[in-house]
N, C-alpha and C. Protein backbone atom coordinates (compact mmCIF):
# COMPACT_ATOMS: atom_id res chain seq x y z
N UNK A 1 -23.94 -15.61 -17.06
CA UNK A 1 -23.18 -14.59 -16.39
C UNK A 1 -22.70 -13.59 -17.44
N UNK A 2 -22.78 -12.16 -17.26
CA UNK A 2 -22.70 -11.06 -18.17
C UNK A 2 -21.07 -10.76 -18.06
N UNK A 3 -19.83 -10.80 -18.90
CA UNK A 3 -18.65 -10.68 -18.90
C UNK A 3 -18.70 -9.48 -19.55
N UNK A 4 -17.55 -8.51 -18.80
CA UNK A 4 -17.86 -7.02 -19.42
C UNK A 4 -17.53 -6.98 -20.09
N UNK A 5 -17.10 -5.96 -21.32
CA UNK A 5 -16.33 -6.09 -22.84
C UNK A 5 -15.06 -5.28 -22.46
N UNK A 6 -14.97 -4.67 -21.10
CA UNK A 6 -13.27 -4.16 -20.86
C UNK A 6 -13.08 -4.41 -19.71
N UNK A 7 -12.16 -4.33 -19.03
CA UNK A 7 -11.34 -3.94 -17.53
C UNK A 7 -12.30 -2.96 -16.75
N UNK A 8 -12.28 -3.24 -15.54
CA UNK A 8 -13.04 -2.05 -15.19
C UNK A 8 -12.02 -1.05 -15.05
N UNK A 9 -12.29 -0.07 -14.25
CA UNK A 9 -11.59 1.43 -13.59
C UNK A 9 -10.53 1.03 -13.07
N UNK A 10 -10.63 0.25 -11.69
CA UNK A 10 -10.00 0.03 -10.67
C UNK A 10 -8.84 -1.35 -11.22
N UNK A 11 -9.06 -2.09 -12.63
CA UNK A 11 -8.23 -2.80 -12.95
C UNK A 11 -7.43 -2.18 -14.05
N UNK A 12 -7.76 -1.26 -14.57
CA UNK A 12 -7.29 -0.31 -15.83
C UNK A 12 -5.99 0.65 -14.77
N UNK A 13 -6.30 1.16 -13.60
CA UNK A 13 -5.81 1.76 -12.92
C UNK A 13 -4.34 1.35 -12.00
N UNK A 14 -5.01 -0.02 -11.82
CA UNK A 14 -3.74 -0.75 -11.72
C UNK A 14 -3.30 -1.00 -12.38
N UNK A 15 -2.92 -1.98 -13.63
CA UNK A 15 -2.73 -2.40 -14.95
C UNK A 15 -1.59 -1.13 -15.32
N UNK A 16 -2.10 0.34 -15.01
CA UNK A 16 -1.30 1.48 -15.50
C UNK A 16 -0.21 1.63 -14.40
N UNK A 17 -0.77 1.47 -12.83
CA UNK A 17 -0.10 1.52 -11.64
C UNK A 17 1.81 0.73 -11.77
N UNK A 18 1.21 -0.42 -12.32
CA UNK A 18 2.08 -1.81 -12.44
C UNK A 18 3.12 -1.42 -13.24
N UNK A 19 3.15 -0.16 -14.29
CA UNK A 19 4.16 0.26 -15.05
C UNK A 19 3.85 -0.41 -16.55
N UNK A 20 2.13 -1.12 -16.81
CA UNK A 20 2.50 -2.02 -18.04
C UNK A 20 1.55 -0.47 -19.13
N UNK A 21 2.35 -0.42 -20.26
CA UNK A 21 1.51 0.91 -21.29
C UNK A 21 1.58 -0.12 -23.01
N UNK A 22 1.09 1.02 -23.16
CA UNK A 22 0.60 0.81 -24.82
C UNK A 22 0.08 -0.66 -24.46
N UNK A 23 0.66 -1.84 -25.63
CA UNK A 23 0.63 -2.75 -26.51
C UNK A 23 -0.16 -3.69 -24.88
N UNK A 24 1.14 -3.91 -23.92
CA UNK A 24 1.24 -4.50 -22.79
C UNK A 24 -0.53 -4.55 -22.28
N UNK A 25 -0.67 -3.12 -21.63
CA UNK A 25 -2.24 -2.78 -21.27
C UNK A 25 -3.18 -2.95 -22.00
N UNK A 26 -2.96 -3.02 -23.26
CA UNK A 26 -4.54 -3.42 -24.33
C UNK A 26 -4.30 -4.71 -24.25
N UNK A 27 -3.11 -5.49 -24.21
CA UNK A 27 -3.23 -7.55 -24.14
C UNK A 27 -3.86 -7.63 -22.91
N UNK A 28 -3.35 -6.44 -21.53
CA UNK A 28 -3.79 -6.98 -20.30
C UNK A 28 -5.60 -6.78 -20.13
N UNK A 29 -5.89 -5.86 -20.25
CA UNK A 29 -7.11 -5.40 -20.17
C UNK A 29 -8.15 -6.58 -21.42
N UNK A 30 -7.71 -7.13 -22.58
CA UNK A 30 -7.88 -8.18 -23.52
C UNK A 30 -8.06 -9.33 -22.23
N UNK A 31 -6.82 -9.98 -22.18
CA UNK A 31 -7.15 -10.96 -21.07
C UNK A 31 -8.15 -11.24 -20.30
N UNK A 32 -8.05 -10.01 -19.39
CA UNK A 32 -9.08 -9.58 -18.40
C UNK A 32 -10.70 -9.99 -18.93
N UNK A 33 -10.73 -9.49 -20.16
CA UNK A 33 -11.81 -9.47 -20.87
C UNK A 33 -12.56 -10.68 -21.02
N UNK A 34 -11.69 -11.08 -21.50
CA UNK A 34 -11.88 -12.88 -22.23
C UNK A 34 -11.78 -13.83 -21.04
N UNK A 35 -11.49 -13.56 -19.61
CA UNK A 35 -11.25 -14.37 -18.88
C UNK A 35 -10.05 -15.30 -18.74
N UNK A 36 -8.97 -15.08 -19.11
CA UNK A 36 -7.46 -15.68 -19.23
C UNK A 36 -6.59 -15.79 -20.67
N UNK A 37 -5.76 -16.02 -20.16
CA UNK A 37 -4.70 -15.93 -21.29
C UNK A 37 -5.39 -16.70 -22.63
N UNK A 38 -4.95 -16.30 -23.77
CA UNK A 38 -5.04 -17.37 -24.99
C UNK A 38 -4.34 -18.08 -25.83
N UNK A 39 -2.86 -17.41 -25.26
CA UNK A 39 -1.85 -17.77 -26.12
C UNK A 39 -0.20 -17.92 -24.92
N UNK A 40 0.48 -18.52 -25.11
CA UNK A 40 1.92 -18.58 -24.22
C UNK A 40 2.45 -17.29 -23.97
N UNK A 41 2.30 -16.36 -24.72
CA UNK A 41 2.68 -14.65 -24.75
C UNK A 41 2.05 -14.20 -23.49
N UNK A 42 0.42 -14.41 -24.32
CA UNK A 42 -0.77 -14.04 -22.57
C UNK A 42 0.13 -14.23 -21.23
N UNK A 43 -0.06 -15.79 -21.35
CA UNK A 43 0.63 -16.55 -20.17
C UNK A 43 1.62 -15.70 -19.37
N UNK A 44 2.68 -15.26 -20.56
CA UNK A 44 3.62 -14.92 -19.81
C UNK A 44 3.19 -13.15 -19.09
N UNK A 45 2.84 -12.63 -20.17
CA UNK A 45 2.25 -11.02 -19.89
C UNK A 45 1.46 -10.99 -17.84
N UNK A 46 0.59 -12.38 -18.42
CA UNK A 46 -0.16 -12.33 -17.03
C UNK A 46 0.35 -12.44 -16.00
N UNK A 47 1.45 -13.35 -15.99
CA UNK A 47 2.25 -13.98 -15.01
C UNK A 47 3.43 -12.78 -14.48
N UNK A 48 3.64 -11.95 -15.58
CA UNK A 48 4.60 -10.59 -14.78
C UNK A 48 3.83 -9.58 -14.16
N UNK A 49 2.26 -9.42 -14.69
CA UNK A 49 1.36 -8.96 -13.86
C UNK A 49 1.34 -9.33 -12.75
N UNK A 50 0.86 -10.94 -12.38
CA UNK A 50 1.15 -10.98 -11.11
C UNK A 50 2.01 -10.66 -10.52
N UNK A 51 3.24 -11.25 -10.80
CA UNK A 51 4.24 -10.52 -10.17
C UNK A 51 4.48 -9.27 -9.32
N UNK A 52 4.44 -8.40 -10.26
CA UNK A 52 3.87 -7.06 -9.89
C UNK A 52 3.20 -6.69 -8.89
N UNK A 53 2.02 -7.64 -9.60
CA UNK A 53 1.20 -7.14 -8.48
C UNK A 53 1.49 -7.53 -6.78
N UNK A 54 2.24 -8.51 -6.78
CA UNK A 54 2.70 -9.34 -6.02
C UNK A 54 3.20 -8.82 -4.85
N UNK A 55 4.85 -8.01 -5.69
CA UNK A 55 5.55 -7.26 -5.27
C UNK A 55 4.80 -5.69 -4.74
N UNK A 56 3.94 -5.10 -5.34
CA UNK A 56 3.21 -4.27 -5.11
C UNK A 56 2.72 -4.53 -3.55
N UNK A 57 1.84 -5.22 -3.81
CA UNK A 57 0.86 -5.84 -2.38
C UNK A 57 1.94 -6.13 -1.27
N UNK A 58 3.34 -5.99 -1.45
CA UNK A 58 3.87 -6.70 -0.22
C UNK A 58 5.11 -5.72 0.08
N UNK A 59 5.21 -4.49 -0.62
CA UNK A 59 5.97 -3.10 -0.44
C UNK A 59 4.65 -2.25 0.46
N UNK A 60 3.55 -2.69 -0.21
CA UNK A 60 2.38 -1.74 0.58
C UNK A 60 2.10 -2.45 1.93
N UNK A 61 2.07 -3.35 2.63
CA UNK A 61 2.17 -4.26 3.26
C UNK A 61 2.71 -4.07 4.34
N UNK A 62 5.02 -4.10 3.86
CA UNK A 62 5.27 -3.65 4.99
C UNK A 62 5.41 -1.80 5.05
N UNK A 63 5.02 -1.06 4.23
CA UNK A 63 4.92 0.22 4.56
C UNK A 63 4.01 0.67 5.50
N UNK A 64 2.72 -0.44 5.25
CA UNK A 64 1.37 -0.27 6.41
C UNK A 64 1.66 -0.71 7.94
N UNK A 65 3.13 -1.77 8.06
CA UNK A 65 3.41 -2.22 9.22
C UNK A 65 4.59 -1.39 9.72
N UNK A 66 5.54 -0.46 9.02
CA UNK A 66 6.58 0.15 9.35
C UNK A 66 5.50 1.81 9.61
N UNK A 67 4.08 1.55 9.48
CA UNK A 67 3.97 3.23 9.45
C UNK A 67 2.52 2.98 11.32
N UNK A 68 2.27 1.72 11.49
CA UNK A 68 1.98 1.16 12.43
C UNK A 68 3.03 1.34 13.87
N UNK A 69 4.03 0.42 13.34
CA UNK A 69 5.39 0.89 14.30
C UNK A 69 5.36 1.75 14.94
N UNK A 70 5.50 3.05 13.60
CA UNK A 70 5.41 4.58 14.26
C UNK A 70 4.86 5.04 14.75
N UNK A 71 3.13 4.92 14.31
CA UNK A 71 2.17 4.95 15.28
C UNK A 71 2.08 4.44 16.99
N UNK A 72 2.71 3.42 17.02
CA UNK A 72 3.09 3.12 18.66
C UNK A 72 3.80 3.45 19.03
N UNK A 73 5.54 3.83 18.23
CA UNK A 73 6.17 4.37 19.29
C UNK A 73 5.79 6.08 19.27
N UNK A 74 5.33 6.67 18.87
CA UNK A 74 4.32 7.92 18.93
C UNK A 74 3.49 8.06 20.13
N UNK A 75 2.66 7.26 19.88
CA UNK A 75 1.59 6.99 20.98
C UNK A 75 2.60 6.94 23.05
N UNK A 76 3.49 5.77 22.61
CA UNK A 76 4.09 5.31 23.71
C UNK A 76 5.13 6.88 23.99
N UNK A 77 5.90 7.56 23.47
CA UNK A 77 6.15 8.71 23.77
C UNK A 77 5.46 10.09 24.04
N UNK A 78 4.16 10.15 23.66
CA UNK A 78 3.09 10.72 24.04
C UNK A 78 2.85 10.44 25.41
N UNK A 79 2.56 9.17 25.89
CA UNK A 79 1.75 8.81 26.85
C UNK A 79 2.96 9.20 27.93
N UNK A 80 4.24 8.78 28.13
CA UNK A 80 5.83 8.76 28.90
C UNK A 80 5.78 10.26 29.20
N UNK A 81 5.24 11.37 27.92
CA UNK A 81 5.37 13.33 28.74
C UNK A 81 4.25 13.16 28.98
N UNK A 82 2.84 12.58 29.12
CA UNK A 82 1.78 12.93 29.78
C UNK A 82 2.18 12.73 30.94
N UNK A 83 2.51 11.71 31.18
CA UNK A 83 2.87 11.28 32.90
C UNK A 83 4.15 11.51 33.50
N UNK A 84 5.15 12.57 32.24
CA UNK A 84 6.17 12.92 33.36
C UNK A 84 6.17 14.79 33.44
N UNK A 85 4.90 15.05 32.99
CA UNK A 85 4.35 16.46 32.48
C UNK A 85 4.16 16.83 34.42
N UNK A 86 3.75 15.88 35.23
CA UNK A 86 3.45 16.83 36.62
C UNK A 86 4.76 16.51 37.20
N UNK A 87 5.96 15.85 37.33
CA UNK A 87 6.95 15.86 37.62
C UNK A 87 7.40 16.92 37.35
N UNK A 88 7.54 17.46 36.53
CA UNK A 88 8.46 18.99 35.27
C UNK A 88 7.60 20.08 36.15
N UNK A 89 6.14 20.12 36.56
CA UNK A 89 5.78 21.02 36.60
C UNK A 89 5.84 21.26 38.55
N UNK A 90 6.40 19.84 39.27
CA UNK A 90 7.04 20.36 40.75
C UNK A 90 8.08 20.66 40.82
N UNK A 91 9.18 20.16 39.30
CA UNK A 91 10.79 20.63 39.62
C UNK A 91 10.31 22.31 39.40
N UNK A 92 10.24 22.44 37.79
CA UNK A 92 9.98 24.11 38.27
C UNK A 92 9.34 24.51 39.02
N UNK A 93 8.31 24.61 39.51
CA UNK A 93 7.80 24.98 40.98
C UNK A 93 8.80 25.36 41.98
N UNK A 94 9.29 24.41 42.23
CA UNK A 94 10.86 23.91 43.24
C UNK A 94 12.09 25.27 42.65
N UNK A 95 12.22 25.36 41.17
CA UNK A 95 12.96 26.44 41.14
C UNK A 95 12.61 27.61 41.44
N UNK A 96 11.47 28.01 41.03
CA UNK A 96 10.74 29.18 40.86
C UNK A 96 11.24 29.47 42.59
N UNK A 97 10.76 28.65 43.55
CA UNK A 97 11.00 29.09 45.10
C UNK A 97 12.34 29.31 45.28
N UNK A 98 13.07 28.78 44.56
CA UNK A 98 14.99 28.85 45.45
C UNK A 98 15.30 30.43 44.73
């Protein structure tokens, strides 16, 4: 199996996303490399990565379910003036005559 010699794009990108720079991102992207930690430092570096990433995945998560929400009650107030749109349009009618 061919192991790449860096991080790809999309892990370099996060890695930067996560808030980790300099020293941090060349151990992380190292790791990555080599296939796991090598030393108790690694260990720990990796393990606040996860973290991160953790916390990341689960702010995006419920933002995707609080922006869902909205999407229905959107939808459901949409649909409530479609169907009270010919009501509105016999009251005025009704005024227009008096």
């Amino acid at each position: 199996m061919n192991v790449p010699n860096h991080a790809t794009h999309g892990q370099d990108a996060n890695i930067v996303a996560l808030g980790f720079t300099e020293a941090d991102r060349y151990n992380l992207v190292r790791i990555f490399r080599d296939g796991g930690p090598s030393n108790t430092a690694d260990a720990v570096l990796l393990d606040e990565y996860t973290r991160r990433d953790a916390e990341s995945l689960a702010a995006y998560n419920k933002f995707k379910i609080h922006q869902s929400k909205q999407l229905i009650v959107a939808a459901l107030i949409g649909i409530a003036l479609l169907l009270s749109a010919p009501f509105g349009i016999h009251m005025i009618m009704d005024l227009i005559q008096i």
